[in-house]
Protein backbone atom coordinates (compact mmCIF):
# COMPACT_ATOMS: atom_id res chain seq x y z
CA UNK A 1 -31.32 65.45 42.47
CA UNK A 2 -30.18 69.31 43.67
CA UNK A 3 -29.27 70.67 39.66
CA UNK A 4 -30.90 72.29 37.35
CA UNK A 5 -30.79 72.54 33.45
CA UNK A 6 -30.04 75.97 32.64
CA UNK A 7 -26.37 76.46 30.72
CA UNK A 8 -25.50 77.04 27.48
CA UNK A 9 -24.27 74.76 24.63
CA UNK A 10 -20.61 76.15 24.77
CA UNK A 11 -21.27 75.26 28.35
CA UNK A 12 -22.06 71.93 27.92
CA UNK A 13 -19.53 71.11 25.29
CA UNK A 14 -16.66 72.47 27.69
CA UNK A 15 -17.53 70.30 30.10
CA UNK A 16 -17.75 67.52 28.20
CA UNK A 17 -14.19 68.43 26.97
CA UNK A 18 -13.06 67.93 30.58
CA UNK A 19 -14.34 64.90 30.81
CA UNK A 20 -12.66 63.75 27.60
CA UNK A 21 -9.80 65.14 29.30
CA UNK A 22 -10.14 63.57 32.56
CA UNK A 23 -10.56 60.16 30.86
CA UNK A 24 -7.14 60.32 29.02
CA UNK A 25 -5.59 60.91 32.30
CA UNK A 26 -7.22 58.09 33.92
CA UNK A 27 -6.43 55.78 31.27
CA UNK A 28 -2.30 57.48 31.39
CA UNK A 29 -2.16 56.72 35.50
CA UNK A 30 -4.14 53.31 35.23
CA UNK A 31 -6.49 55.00 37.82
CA UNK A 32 -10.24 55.99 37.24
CA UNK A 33 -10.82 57.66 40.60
CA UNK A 34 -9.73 60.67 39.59
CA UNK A 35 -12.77 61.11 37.72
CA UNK A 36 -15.05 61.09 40.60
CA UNK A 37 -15.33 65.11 40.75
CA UNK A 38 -17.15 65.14 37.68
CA UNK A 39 -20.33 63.49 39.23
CA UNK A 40 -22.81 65.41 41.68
CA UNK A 41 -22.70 64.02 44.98
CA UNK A 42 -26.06 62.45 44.99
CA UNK A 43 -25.15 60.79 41.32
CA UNK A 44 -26.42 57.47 40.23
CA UNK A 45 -24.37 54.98 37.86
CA UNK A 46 -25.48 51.56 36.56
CA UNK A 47 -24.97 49.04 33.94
CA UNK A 48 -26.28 45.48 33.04
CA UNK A 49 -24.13 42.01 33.64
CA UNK A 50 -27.05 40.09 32.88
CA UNK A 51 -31.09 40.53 33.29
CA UNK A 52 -30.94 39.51 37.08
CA UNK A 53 -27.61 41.10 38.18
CA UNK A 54 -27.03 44.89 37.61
CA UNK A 55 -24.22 47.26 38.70
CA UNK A 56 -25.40 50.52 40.43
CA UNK A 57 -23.14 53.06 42.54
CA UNK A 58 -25.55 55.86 44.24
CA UNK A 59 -23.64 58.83 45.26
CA UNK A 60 -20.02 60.48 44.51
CA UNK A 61 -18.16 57.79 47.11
CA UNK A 62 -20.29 54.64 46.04
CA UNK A 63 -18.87 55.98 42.13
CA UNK A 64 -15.13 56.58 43.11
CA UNK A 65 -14.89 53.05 45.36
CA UNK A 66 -17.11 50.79 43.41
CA UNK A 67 -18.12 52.04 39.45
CA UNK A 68 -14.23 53.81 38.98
CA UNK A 69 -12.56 51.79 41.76
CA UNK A 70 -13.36 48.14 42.06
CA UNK A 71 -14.83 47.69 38.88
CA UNK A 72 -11.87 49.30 36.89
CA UNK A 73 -9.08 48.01 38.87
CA UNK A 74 -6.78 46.03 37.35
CA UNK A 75 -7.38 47.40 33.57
CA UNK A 76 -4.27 48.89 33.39
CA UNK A 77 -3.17 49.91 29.62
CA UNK A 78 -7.26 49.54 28.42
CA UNK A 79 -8.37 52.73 26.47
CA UNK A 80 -11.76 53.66 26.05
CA UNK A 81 -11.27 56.01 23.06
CA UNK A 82 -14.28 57.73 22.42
CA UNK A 83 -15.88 57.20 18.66
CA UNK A 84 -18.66 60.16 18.60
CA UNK A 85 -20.62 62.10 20.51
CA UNK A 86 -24.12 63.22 20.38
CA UNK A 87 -24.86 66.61 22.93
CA UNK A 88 -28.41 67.99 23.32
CA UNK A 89 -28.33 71.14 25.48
CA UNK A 90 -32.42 71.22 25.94
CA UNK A 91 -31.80 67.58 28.14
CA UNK A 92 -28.48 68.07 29.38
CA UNK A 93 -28.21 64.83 28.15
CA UNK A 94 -24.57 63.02 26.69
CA UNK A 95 -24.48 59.81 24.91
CA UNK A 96 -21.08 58.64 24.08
CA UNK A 97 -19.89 56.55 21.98
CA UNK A 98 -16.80 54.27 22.70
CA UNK A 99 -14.92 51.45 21.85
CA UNK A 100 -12.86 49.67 24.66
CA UNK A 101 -9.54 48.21 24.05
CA UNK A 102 -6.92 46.32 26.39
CA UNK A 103 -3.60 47.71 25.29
CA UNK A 104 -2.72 43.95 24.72
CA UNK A 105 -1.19 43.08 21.65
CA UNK A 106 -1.74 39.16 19.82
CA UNK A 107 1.07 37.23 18.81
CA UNK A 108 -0.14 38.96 14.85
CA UNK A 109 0.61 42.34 16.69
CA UNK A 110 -3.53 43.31 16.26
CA UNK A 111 -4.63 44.54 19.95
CA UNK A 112 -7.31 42.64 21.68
CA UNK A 113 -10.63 44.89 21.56
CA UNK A 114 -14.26 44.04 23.32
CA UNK A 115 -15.88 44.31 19.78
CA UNK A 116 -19.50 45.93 19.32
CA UNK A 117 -20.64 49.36 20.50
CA UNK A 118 -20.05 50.42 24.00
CA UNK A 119 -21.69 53.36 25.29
CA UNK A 120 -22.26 56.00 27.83
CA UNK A 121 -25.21 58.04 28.39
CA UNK A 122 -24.90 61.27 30.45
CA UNK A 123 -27.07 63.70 32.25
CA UNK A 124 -26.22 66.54 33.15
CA UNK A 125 -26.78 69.61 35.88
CA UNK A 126 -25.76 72.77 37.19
CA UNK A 127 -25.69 72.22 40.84
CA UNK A 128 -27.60 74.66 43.33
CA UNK A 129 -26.88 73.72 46.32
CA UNK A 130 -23.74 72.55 48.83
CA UNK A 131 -20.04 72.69 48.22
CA UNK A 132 -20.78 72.55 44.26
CA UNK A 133 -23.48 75.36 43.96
CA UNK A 134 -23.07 76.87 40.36
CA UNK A 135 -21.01 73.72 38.88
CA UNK A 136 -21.92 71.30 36.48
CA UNK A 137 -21.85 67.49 37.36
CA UNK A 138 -22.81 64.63 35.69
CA UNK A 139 -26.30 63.90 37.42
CA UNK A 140 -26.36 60.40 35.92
CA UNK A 141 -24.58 57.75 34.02
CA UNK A 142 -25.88 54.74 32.89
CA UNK A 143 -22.98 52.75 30.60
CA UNK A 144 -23.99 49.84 27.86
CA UNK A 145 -21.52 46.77 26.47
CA UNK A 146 -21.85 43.64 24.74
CA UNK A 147 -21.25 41.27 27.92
CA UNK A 148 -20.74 38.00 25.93
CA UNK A 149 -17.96 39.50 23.49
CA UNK A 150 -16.36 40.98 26.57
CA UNK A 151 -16.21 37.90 28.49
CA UNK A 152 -14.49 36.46 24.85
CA UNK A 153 -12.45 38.73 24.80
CA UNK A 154 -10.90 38.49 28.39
CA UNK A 155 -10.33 35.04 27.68
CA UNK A 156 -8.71 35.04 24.29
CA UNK A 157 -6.03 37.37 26.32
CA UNK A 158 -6.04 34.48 29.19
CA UNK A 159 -5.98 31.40 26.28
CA UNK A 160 -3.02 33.53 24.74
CA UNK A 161 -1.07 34.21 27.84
CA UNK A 162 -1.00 37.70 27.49
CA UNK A 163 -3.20 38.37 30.65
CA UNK A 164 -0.94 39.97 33.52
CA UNK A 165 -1.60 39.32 36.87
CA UNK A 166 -3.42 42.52 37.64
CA UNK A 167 -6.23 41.36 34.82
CA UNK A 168 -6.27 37.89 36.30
CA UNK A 169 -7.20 39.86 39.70
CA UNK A 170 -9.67 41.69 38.34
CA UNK A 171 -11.52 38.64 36.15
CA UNK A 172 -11.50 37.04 40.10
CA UNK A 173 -13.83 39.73 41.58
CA UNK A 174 -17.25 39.09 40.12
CA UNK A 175 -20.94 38.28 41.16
CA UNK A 176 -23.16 39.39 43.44
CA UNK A 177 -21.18 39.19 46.58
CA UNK A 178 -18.69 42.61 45.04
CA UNK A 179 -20.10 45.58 46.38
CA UNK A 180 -22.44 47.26 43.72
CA UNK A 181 -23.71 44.38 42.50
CA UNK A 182 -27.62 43.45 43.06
CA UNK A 183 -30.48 41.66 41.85
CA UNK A 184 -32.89 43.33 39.36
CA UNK A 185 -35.54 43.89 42.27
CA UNK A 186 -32.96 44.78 44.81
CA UNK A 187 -31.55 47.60 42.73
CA UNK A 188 -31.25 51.16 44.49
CA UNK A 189 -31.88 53.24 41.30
CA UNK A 190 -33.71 52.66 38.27
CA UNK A 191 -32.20 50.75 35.40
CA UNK A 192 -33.26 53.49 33.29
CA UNK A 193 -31.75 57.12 34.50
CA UNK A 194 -34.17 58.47 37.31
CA UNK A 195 -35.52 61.10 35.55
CA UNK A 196 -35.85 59.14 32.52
CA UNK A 197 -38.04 56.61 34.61
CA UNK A 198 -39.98 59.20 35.47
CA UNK A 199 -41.49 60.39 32.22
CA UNK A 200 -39.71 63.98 32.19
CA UNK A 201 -38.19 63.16 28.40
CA UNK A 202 -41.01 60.60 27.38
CA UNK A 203 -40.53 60.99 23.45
CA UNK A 204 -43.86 59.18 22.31
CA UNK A 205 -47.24 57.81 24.29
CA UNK A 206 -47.00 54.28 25.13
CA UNK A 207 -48.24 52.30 22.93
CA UNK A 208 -51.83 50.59 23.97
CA UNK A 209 -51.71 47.59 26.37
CA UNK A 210 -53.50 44.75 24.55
CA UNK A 211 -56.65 43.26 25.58
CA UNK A 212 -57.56 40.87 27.45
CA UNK A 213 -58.94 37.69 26.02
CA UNK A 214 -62.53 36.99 26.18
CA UNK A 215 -63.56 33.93 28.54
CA UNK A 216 -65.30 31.00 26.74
């Protein structure tokens, strides 16, 4: 990472706004790539499918072809309207709270929504070096869903006939052949944020590892 943590909380907050921003754009053109200048160039975003097959994008190209390209494309009219928001300056971190919906409507008129709590969790930097020197960037993004009520929910809309053609599309690219994808072991970040990993935020000891058992 080339950033450092040193800006303000009206700092932080208006760039968060931006992103807020950003997002409602996205969702307007049915495009996420336009997002991609919010992350650092060297900036790492992952999520879980399932324990042995994650979703990482290292760098700001890897993030506007794969996380906001491929793996967005074909969600046109889904919203992912932002619930609450908790900001601490100290971290740089972000965690955002969100609840994703298709902009599909039932034959009751209710619109088909992934239920449970999605999130996002942010860090980030001011930038010191290269083309972005001075700027803040999201460093890191790691996302969280309930996979099972997704998949549910994708196929209600197919089992209703309300998927279009561009969702069908998108359902068809999945697995661990679609760039991005990889085994747990194979991954080329860290599940958990880099930094994270690393023990710079470590909020209690862990705990004891037990003891062995004594031989007969």
């Amino acid at each position: 990472m080339t950033g450092t943590r040193d800006f303000t909380r009206d700092e932080l907050e208006e760039f968060w706004a931006s992103w807020l921003a950003i997002n409602r754009e996205a969702e307007r053109i049915g495009d996420w790539r336009i997002m991609a200048e919010h992350y650092a160039e060297d900036a790492t975003y992952g999520w879980m499918y399932s324990h042995d097959e994650h979703f990482m994008a290292v760098g700001r190209d890897q993030i506007r072809d794969w996380a906001i390209g491929i793996e967005m494309d074909g969600l046109d009219g889904w919203h992912y309207d932002y619930q609450a928001t908790v900001i601490d300056e100290r971290t740089g971190m972000i965690v955002g709270f969100w609840k994703q919906k298709s902009g599909i409507l039932d034959d009751a008129g209710e619109e088909f929504e992934i239920l449970g709590i999605g999130g996002s969790w942010f860090g980030v930097e001011r930038q010191s070096e290269g083309a972005d020197a001075g700027q803040l960037k999201i460093a890191w993004q790691r996302d969280w869903f309930d996979m099972p009520s997704t998949a549910h929910t994708f196929l209600s809309i197919i089992s209703a006939g309300k998927a279009p053609e561009t969702l069908l599309k998108r359902m068809s690219v999945s697995g661990l052949g679609v760039p991005g994808h990889y085994r747990y072991r194979e991954m080329p970040s860290t599940v958990w944020p880099p930094p994270v990993e690393a023990g710079e935020f470590l909020a209690q000891a862990p705990a004891p590892a037990p003891a062995p058992e004594a031989s007969a």
